[in-house]
Protein backbone atom coordinates (compact mmCIF):
# COMPACT_ATOMS: atom_id res chain seq x y z
CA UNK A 1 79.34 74.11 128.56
CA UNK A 2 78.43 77.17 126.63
CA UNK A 3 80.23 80.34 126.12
CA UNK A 4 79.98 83.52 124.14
CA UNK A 5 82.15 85.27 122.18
CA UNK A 6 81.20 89.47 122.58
CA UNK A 7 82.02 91.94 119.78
CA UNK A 8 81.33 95.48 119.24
CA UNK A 9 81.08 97.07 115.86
CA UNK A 10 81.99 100.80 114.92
CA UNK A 11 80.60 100.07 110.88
CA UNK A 12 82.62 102.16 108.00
CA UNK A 13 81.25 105.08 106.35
CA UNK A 14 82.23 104.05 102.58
CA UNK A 15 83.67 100.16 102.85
CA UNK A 16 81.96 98.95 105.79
CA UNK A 17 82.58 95.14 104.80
CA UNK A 18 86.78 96.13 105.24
CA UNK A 19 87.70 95.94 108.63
CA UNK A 20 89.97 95.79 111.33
CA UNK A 21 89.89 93.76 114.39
CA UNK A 22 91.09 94.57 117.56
CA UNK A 23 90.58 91.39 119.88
CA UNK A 24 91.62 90.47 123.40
CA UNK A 25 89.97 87.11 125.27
CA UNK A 26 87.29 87.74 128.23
CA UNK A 27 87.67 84.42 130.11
CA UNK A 28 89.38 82.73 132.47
CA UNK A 29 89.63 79.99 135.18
CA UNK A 30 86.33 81.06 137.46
CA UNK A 31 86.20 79.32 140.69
CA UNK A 32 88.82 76.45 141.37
CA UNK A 33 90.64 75.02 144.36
CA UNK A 34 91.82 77.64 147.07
CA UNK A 35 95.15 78.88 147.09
CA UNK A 36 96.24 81.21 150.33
CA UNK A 37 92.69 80.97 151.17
CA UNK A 38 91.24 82.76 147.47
CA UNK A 39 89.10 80.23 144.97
CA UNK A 40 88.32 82.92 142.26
CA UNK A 41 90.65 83.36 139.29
CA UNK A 42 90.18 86.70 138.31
CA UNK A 43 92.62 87.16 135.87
CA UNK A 44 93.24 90.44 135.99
CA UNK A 45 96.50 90.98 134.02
CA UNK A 46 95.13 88.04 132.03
CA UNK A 47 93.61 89.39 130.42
CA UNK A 48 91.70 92.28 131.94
CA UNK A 49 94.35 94.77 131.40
CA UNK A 50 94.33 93.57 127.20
CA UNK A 51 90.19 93.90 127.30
CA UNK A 52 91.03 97.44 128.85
CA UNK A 53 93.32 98.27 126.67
CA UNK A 54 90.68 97.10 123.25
CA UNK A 55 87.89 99.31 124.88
CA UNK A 56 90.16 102.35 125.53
CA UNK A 57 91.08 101.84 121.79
CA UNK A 58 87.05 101.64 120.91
CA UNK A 59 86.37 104.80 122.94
CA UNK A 60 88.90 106.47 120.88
CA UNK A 61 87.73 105.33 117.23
CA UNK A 62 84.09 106.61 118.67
CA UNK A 63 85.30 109.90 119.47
CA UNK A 64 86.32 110.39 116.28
CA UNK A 65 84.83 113.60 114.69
CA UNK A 66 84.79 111.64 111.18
CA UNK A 67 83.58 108.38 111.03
CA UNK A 68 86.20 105.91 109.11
CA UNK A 69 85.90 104.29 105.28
CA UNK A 70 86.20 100.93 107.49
CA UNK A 71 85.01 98.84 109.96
CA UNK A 72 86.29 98.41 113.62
CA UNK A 73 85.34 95.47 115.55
CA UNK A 74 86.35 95.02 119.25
CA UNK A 75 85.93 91.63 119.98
CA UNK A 76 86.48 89.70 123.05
CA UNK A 77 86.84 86.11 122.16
CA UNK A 78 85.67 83.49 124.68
CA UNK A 79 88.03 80.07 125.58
CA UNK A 80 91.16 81.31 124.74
CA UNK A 81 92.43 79.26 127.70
CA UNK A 82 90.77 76.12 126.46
CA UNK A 83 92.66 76.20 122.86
CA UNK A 84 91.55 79.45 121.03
CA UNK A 85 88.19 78.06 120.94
CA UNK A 86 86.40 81.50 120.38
CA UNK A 87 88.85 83.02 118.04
CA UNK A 88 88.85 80.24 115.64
CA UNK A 89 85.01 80.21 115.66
CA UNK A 90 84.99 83.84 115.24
CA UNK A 91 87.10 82.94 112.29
CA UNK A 92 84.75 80.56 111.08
CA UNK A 93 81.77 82.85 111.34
CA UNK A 94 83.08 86.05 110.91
CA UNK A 95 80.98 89.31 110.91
CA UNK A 96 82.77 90.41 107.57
CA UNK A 97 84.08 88.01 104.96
CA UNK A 98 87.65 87.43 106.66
CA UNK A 99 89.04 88.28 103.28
CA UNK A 100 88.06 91.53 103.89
CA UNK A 101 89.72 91.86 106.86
CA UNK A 102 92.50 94.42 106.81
CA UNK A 103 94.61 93.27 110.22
CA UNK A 104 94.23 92.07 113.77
CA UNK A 105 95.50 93.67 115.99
CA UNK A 106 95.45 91.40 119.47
CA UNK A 107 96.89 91.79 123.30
CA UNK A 108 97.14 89.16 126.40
CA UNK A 109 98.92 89.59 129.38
CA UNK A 110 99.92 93.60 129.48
CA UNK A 111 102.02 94.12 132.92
CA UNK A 112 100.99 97.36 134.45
CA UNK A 113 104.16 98.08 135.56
CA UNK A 114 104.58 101.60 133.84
CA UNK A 115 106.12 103.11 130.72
CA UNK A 116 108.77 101.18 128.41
CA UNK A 117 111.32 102.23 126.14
CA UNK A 118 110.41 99.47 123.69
CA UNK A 119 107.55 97.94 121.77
CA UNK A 120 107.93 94.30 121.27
CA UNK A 121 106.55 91.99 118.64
CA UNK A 122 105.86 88.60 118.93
CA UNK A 123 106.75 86.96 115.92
CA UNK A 124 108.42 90.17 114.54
CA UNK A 125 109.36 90.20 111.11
CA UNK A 126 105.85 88.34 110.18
CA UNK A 127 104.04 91.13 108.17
CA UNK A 128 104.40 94.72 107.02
CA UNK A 129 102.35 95.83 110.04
CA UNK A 130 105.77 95.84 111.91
CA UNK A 131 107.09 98.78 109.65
CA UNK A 132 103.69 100.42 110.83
CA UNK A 133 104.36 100.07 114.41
CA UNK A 134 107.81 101.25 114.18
CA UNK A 135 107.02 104.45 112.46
CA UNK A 136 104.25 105.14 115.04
CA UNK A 137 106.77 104.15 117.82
CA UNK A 138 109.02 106.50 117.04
CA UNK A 139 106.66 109.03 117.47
CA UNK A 140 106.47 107.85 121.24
CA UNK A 141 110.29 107.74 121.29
CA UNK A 142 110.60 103.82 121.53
CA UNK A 143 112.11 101.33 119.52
CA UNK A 144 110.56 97.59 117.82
CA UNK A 145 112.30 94.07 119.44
CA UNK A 146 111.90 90.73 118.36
CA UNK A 147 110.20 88.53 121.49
CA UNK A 148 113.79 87.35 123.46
CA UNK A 149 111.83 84.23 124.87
CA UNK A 150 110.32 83.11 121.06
CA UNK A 151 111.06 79.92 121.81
CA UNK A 152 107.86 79.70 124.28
CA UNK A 153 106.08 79.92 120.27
CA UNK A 154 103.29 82.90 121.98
CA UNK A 155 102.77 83.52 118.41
CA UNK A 156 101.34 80.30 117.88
CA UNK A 157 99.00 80.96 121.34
CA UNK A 158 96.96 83.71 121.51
CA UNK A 159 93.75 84.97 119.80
CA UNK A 160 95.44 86.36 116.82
CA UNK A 161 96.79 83.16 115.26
CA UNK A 162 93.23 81.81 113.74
CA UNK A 163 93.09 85.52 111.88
CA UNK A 164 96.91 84.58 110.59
CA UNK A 165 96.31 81.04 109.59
CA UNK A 166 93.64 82.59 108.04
CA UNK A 167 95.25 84.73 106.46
CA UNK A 168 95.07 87.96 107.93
CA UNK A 169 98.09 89.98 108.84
CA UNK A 170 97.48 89.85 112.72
CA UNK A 171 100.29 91.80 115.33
CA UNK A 172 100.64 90.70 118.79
CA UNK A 173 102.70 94.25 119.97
CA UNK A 174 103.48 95.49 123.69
CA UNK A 175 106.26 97.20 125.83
CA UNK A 176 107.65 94.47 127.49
CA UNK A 177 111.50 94.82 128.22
CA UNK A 178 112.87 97.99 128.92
CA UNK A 179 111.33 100.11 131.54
CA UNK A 180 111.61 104.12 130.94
CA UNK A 181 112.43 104.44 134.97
CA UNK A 182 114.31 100.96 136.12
CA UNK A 183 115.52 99.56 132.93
CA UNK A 184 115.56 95.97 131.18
CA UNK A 185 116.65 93.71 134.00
CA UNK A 186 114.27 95.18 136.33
CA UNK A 187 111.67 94.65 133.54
CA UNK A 188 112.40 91.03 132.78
CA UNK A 189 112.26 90.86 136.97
CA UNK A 190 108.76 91.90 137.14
CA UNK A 191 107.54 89.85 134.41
CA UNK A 192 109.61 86.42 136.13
CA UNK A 193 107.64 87.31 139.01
CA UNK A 194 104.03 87.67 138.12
CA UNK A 195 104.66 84.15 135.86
CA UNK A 196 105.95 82.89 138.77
CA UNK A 197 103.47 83.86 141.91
CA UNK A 198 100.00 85.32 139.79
CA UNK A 199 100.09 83.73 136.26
CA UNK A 200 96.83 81.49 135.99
CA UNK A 201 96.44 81.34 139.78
CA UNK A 202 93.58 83.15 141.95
CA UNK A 203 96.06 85.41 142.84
CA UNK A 204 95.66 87.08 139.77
CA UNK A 205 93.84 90.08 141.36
CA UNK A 206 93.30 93.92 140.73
CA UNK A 207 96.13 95.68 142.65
CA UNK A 208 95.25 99.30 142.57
CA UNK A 209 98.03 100.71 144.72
CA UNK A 210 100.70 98.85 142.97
CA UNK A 211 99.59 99.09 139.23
CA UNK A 212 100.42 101.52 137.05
CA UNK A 213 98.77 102.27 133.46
CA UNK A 214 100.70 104.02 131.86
CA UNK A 215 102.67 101.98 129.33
CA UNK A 216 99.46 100.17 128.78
CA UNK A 217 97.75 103.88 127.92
CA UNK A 218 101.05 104.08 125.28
CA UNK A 219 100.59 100.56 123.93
CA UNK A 220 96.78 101.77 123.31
CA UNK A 221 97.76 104.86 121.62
CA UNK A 222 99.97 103.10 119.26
CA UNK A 223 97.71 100.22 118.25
CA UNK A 224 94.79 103.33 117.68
CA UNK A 225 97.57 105.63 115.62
CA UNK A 226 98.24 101.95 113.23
CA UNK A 227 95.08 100.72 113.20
CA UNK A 228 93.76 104.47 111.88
CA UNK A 229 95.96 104.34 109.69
CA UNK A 230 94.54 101.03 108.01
CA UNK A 231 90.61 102.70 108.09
CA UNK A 232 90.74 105.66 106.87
CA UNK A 233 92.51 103.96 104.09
CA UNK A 234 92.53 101.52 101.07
CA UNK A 235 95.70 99.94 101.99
CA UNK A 236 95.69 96.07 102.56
CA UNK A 237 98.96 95.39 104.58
CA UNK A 238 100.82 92.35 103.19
CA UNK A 239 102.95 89.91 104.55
CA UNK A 240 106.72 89.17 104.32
CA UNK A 241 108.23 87.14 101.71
CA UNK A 242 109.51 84.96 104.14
CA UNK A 243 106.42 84.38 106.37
CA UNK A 244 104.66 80.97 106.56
CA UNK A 245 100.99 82.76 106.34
CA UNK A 246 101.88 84.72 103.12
CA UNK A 247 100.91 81.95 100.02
CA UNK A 248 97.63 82.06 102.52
CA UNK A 249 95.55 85.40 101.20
């Protein structure tokens, strides 16, 4: 079988080989055996709602009345559900040297379930990139967490980890555990459940009535505010002393 991996490129005005990548995988299961009577796994939370949340990000860095020093890539990495297959062959072939890349900044799996109070990192405490998200957190009024389930090692799972074996200081950031309206237990509730009755099943499906954006919208906001930061810059974030990936670049 062959696949594609799908990238769009806003190039830098003055360093155009710097960039940073914003990524978030395109596939999924396609057509399987039927479950309550539905054979199409449209993975809509995963990972539609991350490839929205990348484009809203794009739209906003090509609004921008000044075009920035770096690069911005957008890319939508194919078999991420088959082993990370298109990240690590993005990684291989990269459109930039990937020692010029600045960050990655990647998403999979954002519940639409409305605004949080927090911003949680998975694998917090990996790279200065967390101080960056905290500062631009605070301007939303929410605070950084570690992941509480670590031990399911997402890190290690999703499209950013070929950037960080790589070398590349790469954040996987979202609200996840304390809703604004109904709080953390009600939070950890609605995440049990869509593991539990949608995750990787056909019933994965666009829910209009029930969704709602807007913690997704803030979680966009907040990876545009960082990842500005990082273009219109010189700045080459670094990572902590005590991170595996840091002898690396």
């Amino acid at each position: 079988n062959k696949s594609k991996n799908v990238a769009g490129i806003l190039r830098g005005s003055v360093r155009p080989e710097e960039n940073v990548v914003y990524t978030a995988h395109w596939d999924h299961f396609g057509i399987g055996e039927k479950e309550n009577g539905d054979s199409i796994y449209n993975g809509a939370v995963d990972n539609g709602t991350s490839m929205a949340w990348v484009l809203s990000i794009g739209k906003a860095f090509s609004a921008l009345n000044k075009r920035p020093a770096r690069s911005v890539i957008l890319l939508f990495p194919t078999a991420e559900e088959d082993g990370l297959i298109g990240s690590y062959f993005y990684n291989e072939n990269p459109v930039f040297p990937i020692d010029k890349t600045v960050a990655c900044f990647n998403n999979d799996l954002l519940l639409p379930i409305g605004r949080m109070k927090d911003v949680m990192i998975t694998g917090y405490g990996q790279s200065e990139l967390d101080d960056y998200v905290k500062s631009a957190a605070a301007e939303q009024d929410r605070y950084v967490t570690g992941d509480p389930n670590s031990h399911t090692g997402m890190y290690f799972r999703s499209d950013h980890f070929p950037f960080a074996k790589k070398g590349v200081p790469a954040l996987y950031a979202r609200g996840n555990t304390d809703s604004r309206e109904f709080g953390k237990e009600w939070a950890a509730e609605q995440e049990k459940d869509y593991l539990r009755n949608r995750y990787h099943k056909p019933a994965d499906n666009f829910e209009p009535d029930k969704w709602n954006f807007e913690g997704i919208a803030e979680d966009a906001e907040l990876a545009f505010t960082v990842g500005c930061k990082l273009v219109m810059s010189d700045i080459f974030p670094e990572w902590k002393q005590r991170s595996e990936f840091k002898g690396i670049r």
